[in-house]
N, C-alpha and C. Protein backbone atom coordinates (compact mmCIF):
# COMPACT_ATOMS: atom_id res chain seq x y z
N UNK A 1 14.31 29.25 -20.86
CA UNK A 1 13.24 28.81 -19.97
C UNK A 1 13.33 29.63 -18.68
N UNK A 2 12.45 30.35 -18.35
CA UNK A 2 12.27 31.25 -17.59
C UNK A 2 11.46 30.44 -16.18
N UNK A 3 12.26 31.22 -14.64
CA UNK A 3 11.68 30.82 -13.33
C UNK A 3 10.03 30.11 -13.59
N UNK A 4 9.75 31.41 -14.13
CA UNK A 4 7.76 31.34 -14.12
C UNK A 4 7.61 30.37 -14.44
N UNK A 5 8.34 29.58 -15.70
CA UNK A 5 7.88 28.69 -16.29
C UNK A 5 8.09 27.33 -15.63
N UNK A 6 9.10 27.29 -14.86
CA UNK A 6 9.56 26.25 -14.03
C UNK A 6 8.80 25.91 -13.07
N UNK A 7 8.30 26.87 -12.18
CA UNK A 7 7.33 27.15 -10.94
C UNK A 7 5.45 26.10 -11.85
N UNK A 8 5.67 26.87 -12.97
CA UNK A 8 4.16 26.55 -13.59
C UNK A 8 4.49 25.39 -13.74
N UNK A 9 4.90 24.51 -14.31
CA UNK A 9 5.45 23.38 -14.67
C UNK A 9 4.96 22.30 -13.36
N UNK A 10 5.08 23.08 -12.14
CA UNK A 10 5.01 22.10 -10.84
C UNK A 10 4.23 22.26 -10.58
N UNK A 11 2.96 23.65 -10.70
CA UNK A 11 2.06 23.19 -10.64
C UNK A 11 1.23 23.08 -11.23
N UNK A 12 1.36 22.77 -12.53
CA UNK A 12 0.86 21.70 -13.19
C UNK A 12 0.82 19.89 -12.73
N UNK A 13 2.04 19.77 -12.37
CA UNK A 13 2.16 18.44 -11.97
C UNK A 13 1.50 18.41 -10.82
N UNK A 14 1.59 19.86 -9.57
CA UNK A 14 0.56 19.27 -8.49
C UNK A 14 -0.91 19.30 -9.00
N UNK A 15 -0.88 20.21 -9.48
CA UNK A 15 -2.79 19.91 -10.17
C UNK A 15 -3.13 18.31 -10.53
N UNK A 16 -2.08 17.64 -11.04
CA UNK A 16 -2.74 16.48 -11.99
C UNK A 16 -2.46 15.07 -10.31
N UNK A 17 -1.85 15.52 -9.71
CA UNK A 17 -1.74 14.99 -8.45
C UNK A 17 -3.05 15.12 -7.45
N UNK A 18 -3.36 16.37 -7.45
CA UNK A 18 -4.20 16.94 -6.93
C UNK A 18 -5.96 16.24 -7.34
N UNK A 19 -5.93 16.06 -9.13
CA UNK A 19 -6.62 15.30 -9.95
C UNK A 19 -6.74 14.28 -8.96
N UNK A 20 -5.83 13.60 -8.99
CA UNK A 20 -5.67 12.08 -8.44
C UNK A 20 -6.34 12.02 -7.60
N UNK A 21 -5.63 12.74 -6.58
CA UNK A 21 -6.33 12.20 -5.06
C UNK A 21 -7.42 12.20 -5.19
N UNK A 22 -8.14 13.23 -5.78
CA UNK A 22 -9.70 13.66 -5.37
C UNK A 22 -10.34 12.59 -6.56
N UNK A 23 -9.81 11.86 -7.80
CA UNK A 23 -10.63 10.99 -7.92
C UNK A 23 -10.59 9.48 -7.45
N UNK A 24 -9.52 9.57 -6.30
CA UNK A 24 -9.14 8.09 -5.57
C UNK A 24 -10.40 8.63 -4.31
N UNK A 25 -10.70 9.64 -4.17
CA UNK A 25 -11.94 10.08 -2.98
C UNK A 25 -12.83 8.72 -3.19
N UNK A 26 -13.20 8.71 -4.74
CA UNK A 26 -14.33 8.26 -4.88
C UNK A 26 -14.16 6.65 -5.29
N UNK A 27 -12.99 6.59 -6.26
CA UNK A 27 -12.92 5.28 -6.91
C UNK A 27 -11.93 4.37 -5.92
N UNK A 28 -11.41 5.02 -4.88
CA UNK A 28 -10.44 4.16 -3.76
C UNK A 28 -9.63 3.44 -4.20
N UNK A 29 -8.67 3.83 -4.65
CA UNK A 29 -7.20 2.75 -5.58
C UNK A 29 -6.82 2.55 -3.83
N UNK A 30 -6.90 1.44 -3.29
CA UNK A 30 -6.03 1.30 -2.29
C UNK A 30 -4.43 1.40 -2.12
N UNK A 31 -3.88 1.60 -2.90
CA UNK A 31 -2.36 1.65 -3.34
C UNK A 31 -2.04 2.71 -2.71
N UNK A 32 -3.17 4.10 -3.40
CA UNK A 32 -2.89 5.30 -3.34
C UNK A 32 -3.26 5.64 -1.97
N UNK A 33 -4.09 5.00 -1.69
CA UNK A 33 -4.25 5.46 0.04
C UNK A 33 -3.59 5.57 0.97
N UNK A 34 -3.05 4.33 0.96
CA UNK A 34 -2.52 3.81 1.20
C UNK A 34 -0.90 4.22 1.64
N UNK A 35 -0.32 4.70 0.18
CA UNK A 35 0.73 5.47 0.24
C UNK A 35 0.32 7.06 0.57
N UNK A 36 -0.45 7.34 0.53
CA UNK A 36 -0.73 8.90 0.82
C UNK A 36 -0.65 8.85 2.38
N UNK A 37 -1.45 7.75 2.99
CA UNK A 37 -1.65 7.56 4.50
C UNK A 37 0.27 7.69 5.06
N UNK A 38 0.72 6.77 4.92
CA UNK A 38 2.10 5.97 4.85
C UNK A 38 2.77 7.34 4.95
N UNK A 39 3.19 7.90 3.83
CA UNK A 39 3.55 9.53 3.82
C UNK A 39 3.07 10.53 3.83
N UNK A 40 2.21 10.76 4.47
CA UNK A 40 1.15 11.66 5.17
C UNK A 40 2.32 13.15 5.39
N UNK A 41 2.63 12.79 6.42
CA UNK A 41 4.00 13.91 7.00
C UNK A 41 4.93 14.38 5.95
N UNK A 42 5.55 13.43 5.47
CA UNK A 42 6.54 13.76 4.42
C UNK A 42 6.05 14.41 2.89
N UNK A 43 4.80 14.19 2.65
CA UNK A 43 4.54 14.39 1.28
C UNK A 43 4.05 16.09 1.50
N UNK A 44 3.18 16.41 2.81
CA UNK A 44 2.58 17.81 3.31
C UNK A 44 4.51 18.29 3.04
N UNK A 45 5.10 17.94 4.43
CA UNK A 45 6.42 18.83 4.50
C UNK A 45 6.89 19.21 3.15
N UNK A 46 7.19 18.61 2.34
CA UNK A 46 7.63 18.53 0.88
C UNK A 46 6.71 19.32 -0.15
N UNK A 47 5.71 19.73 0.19
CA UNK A 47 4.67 20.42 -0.69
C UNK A 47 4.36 21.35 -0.39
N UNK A 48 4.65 21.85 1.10
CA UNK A 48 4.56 22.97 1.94
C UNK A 48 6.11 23.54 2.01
N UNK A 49 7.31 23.17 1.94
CA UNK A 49 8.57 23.97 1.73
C UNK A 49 8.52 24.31 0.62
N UNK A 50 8.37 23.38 -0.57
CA UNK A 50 7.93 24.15 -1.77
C UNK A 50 7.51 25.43 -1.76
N UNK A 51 6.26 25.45 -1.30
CA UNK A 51 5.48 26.48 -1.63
C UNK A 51 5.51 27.50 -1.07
N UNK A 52 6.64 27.67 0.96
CA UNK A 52 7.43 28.71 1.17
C UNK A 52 8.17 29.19 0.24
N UNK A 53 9.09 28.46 -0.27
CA UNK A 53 10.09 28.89 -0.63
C UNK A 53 9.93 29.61 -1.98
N UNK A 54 8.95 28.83 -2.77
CA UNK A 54 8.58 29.87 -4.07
C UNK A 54 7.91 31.17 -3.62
N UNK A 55 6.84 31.20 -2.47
CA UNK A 55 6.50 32.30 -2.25
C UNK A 55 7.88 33.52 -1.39
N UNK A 56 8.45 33.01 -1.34
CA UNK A 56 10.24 33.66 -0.74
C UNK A 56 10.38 34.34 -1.82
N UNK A 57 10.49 33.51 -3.15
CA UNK A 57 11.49 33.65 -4.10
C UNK A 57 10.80 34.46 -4.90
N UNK A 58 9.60 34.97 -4.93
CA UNK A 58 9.04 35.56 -5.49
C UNK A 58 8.88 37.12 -4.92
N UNK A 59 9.33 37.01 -3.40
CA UNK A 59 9.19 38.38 -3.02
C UNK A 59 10.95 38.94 -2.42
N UNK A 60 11.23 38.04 -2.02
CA UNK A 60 12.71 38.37 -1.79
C UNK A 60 13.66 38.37 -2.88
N UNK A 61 13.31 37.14 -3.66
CA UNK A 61 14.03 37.12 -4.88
C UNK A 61 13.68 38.09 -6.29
N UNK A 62 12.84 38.05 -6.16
CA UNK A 62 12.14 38.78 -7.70
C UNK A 62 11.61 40.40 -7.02
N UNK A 63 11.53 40.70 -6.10
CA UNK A 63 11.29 42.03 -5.25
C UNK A 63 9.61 42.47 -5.91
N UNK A 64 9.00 41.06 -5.83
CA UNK A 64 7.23 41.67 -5.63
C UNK A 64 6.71 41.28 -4.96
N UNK A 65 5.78 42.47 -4.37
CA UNK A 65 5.34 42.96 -3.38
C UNK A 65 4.30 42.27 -2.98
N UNK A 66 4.09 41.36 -1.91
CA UNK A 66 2.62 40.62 -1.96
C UNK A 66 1.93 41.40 -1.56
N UNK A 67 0.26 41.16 -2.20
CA UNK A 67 -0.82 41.91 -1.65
C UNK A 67 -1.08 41.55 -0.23
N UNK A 68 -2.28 42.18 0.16
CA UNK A 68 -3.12 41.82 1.32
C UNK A 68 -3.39 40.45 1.43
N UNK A 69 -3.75 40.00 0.55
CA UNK A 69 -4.76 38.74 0.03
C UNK A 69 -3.49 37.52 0.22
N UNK A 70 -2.04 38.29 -0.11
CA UNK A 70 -0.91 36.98 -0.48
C UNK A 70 -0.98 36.78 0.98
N UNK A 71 -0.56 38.12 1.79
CA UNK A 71 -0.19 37.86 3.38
C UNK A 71 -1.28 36.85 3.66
N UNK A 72 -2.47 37.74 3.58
CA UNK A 72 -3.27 35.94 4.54
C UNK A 72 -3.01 34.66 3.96
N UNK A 73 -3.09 34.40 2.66
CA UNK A 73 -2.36 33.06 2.44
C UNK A 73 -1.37 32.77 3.42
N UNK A 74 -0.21 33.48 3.23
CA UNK A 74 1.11 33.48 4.06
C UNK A 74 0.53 32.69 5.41
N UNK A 75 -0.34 33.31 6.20
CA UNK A 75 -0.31 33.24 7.44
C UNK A 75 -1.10 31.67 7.38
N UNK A 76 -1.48 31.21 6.51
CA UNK A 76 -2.24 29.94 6.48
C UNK A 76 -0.84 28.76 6.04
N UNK A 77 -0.37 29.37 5.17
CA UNK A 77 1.13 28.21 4.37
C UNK A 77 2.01 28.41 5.47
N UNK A 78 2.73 29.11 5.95
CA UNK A 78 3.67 29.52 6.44
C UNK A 78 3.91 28.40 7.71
N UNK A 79 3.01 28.25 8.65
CA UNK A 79 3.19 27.60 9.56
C UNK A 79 2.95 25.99 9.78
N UNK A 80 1.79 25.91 8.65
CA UNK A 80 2.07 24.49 8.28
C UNK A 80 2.89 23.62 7.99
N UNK A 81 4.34 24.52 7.41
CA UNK A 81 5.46 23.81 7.63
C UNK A 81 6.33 23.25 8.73
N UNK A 82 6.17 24.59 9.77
CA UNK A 82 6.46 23.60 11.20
C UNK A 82 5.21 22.75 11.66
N UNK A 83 4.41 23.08 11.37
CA UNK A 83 3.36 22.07 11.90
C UNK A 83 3.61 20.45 11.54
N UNK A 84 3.93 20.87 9.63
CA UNK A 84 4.55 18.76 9.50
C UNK A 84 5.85 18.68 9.71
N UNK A 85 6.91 19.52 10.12
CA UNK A 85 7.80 19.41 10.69
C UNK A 85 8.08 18.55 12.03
N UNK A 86 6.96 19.46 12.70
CA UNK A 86 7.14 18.45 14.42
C UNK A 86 6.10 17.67 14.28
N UNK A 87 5.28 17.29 13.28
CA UNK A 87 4.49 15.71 13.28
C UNK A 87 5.34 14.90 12.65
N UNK A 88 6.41 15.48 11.90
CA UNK A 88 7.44 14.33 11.40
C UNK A 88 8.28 13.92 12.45
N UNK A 89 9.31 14.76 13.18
CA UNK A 89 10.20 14.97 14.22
C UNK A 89 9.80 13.92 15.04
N UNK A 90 8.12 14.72 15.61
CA UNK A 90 7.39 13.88 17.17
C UNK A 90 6.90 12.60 16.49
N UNK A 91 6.17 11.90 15.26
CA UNK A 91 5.47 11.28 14.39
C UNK A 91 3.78 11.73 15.73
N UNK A 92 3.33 13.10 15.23
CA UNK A 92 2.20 13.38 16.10
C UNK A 92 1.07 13.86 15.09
N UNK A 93 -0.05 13.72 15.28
CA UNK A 93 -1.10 13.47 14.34
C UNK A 93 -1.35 15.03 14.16
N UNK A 94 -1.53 15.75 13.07
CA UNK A 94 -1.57 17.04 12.80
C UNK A 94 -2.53 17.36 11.51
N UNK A 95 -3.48 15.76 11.16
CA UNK A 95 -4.09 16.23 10.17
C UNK A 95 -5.55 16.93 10.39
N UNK A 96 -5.77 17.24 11.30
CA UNK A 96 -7.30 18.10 11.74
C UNK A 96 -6.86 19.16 11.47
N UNK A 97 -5.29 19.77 12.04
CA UNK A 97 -4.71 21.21 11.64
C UNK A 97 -4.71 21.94 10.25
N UNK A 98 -3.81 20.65 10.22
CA UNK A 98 -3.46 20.95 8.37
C UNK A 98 -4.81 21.07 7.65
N UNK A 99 -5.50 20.47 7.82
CA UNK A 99 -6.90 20.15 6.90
C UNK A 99 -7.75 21.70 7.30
N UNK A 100 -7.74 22.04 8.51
CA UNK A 100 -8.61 23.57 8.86
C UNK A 100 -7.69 24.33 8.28
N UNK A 101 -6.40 25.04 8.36
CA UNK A 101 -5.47 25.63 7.67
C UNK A 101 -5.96 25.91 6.60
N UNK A 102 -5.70 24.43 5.68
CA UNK A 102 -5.75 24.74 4.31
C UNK A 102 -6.94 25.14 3.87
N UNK A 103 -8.11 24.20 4.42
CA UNK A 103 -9.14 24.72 4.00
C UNK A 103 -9.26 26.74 3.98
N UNK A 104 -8.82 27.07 4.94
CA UNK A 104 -9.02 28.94 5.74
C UNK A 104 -7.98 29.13 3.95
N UNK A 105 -7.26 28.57 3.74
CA UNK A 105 -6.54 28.96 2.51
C UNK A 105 -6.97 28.68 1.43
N UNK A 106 -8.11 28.12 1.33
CA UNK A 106 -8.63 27.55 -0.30
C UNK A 106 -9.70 29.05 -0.26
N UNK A 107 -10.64 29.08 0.65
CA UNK A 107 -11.23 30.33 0.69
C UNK A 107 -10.80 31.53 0.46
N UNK A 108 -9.33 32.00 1.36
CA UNK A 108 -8.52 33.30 0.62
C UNK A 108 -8.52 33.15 -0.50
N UNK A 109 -7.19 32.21 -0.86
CA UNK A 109 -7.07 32.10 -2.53
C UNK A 109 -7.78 31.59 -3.56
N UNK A 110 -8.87 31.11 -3.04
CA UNK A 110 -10.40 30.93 -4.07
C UNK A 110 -10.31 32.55 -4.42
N UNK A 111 -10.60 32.99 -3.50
CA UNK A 111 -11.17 34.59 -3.46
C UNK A 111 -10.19 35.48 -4.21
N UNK A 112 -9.31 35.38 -3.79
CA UNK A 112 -7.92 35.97 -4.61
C UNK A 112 -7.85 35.50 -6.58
N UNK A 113 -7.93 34.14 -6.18
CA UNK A 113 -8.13 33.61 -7.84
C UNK A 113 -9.89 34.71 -8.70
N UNK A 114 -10.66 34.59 -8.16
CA UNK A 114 -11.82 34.93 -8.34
C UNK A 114 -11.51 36.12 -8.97
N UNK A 115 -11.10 37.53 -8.13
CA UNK A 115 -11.06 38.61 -8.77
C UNK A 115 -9.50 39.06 -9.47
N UNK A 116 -8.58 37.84 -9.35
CA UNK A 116 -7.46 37.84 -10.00
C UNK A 116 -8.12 37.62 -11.54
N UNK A 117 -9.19 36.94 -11.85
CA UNK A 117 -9.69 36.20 -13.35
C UNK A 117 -10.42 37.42 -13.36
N UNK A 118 -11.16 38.47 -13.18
CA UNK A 118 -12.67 39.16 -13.23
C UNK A 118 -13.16 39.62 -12.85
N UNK A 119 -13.67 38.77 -11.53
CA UNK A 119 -15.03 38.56 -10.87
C UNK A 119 -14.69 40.02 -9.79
N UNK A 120 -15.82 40.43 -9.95
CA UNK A 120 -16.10 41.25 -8.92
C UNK A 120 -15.46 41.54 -7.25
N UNK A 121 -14.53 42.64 -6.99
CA UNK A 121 -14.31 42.43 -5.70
C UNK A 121 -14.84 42.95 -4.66
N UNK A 122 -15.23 42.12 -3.79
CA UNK A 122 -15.88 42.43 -2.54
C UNK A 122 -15.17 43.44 -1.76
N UNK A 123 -14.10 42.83 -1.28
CA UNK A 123 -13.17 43.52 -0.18
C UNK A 123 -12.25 44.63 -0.94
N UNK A 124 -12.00 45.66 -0.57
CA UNK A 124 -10.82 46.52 -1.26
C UNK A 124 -9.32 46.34 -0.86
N UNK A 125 -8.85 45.28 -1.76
CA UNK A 125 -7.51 44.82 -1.14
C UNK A 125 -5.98 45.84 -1.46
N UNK A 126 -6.33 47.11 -2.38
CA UNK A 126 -5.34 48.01 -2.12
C UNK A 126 -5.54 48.84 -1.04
N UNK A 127 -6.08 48.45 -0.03
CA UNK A 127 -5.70 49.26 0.88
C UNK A 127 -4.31 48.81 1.74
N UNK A 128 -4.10 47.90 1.21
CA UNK A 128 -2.43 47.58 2.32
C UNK A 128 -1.26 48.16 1.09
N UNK A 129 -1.40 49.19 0.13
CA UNK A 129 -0.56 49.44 -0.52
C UNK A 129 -0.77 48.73 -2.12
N UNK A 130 -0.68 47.52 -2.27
CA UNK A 130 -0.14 46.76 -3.18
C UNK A 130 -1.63 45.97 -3.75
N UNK A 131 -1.95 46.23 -4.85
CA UNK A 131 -2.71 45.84 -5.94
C UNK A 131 -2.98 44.22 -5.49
N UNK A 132 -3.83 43.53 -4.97
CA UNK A 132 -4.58 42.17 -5.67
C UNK A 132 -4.84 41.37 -7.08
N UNK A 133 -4.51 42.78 -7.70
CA UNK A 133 -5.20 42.47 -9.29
C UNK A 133 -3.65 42.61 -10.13
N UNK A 134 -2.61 42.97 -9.42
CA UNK A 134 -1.32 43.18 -10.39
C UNK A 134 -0.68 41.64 -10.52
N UNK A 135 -0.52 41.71 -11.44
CA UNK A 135 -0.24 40.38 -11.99
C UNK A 135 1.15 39.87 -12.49
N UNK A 136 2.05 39.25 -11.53
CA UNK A 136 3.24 39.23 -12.36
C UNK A 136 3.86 37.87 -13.45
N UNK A 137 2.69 37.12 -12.53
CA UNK A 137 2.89 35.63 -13.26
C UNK A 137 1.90 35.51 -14.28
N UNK A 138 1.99 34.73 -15.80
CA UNK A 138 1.16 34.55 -16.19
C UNK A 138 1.64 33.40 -17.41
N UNK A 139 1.01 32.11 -16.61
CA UNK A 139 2.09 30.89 -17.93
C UNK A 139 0.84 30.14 -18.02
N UNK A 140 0.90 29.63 -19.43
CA UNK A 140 -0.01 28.43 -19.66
C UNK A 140 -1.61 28.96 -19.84
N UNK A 141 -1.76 30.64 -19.56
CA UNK A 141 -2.85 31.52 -20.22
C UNK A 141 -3.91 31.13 -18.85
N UNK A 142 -3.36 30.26 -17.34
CA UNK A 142 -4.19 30.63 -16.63
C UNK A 142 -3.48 30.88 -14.91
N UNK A 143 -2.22 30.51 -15.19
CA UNK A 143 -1.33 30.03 -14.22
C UNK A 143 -0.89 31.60 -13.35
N UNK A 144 -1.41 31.86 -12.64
CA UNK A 144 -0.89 32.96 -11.70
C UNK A 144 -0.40 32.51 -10.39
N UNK A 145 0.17 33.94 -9.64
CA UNK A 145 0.38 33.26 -8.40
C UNK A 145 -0.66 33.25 -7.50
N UNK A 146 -1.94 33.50 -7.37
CA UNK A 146 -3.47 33.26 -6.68
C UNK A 146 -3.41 31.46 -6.95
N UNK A 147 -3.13 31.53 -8.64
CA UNK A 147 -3.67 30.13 -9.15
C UNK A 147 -2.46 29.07 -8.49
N UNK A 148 -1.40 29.64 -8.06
CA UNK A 148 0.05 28.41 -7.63
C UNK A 148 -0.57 28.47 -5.91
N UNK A 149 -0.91 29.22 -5.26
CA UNK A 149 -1.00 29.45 -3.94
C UNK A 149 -2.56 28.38 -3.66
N UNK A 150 -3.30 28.86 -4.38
CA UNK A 150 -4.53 27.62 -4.29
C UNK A 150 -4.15 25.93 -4.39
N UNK A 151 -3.59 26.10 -5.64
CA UNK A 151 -3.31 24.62 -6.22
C UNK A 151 -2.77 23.89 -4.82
N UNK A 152 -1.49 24.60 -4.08
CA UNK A 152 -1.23 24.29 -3.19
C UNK A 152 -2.15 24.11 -2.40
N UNK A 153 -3.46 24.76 -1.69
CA UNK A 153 -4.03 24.51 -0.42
C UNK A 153 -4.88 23.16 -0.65
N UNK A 154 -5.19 23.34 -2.11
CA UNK A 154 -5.70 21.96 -2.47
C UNK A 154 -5.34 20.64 -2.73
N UNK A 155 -4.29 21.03 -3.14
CA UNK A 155 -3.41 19.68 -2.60
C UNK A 155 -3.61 19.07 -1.24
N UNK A 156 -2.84 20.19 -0.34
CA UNK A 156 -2.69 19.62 1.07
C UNK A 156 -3.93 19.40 1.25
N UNK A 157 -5.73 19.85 1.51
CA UNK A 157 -6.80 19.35 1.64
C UNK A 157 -6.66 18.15 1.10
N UNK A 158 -6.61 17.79 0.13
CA UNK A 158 -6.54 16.68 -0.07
C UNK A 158 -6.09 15.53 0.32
N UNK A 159 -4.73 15.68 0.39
CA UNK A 159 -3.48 14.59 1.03
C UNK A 159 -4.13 14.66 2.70
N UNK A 160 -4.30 15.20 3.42
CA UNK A 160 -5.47 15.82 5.07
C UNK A 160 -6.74 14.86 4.76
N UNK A 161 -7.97 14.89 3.75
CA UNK A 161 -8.67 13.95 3.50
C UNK A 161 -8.00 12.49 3.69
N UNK A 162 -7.48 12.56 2.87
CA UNK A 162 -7.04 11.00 2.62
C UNK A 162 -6.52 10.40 3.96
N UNK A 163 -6.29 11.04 5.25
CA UNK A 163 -5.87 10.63 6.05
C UNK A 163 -7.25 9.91 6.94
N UNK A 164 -8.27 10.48 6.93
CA UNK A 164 -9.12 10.39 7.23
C UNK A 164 -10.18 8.89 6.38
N UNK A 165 -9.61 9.15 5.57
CA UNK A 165 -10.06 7.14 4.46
C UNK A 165 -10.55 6.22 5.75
N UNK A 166 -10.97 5.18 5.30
CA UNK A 166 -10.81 3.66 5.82
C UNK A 166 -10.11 2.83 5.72
């Protein structure tokens, strides 16, 4: 059983999490709100070191090269972790942040996923050196790292919504 497969594995499980929330948007399990509200801080921190640290382990550890497209992710994930860091630390309200963040990150890595599958690219992202379209992950016939870096921003949008409930 190989890293890739381990990494895919989780997000798979955040996808079906991810599922959740967005159909508690509509059908309101108060439970889930509830607890999403409750661990607001802790569940972001925990989903956001994750997703440093795989994106670490993928370039420090495995020595590939992020594109253009990974860096701006980067610059959207990266700091969100101190961000629920010192809303955990201070207990200070940080979900307007997190929620603009991620959103600026569903758009990169929408975009990144887009011409990672196909689709036509707008922007010419080898110009920082390193391919957009090179592909090192590929589990479950859709699972890349565009597709692990999204899953993530959508998550956190999500868990950021839910803060915002009644």
């Amino acid at each position: 059983m190989s890293l890739n497969f381990i990494f895919a594995l989780g997000v798979i499980v955040m996808q079906i999490a991810a599922l959740i929330l967005f159909v508690n948007l509509f059908v309101n399990n108060k439970s889930i709100t509830s607890f999403v509200k409750k661990y607001f801080l802790q569940i972001g921190f925990f989903a956001t070191l994750v997703s440093v640290l795989v994106s670490l382990a993928y370039s420090i550890g495995f020595g590939f090269a992020p594109c253009t497209l990974c860096w701006w992710a980067r610059i959207f994930i990266f700091p969100q972790l101190i961000i629920f860091g010192v809303g955990w630390l201070e207990l200070k309200d940080v979900k307007l942040e997190i929620l603009i963040m991620s959103l600026i990150g569903i758009l990169i890595t929408g975009y990144h996923t887009f011409i990672d599958f196909g689709g036509s690219e707008i922007l010419n992202c080898e110009a920082g050196g390193v391919s957009c379209l090179k592909r090192y992950v590929f589990e479950f016939g859709y699972i890349t790292i565009p597709v692990m870096a999204l899953t993530g921003f959508v998550f956190l949008t999500l868990v950021a919504i839910h803060q915002y409930k009644k």
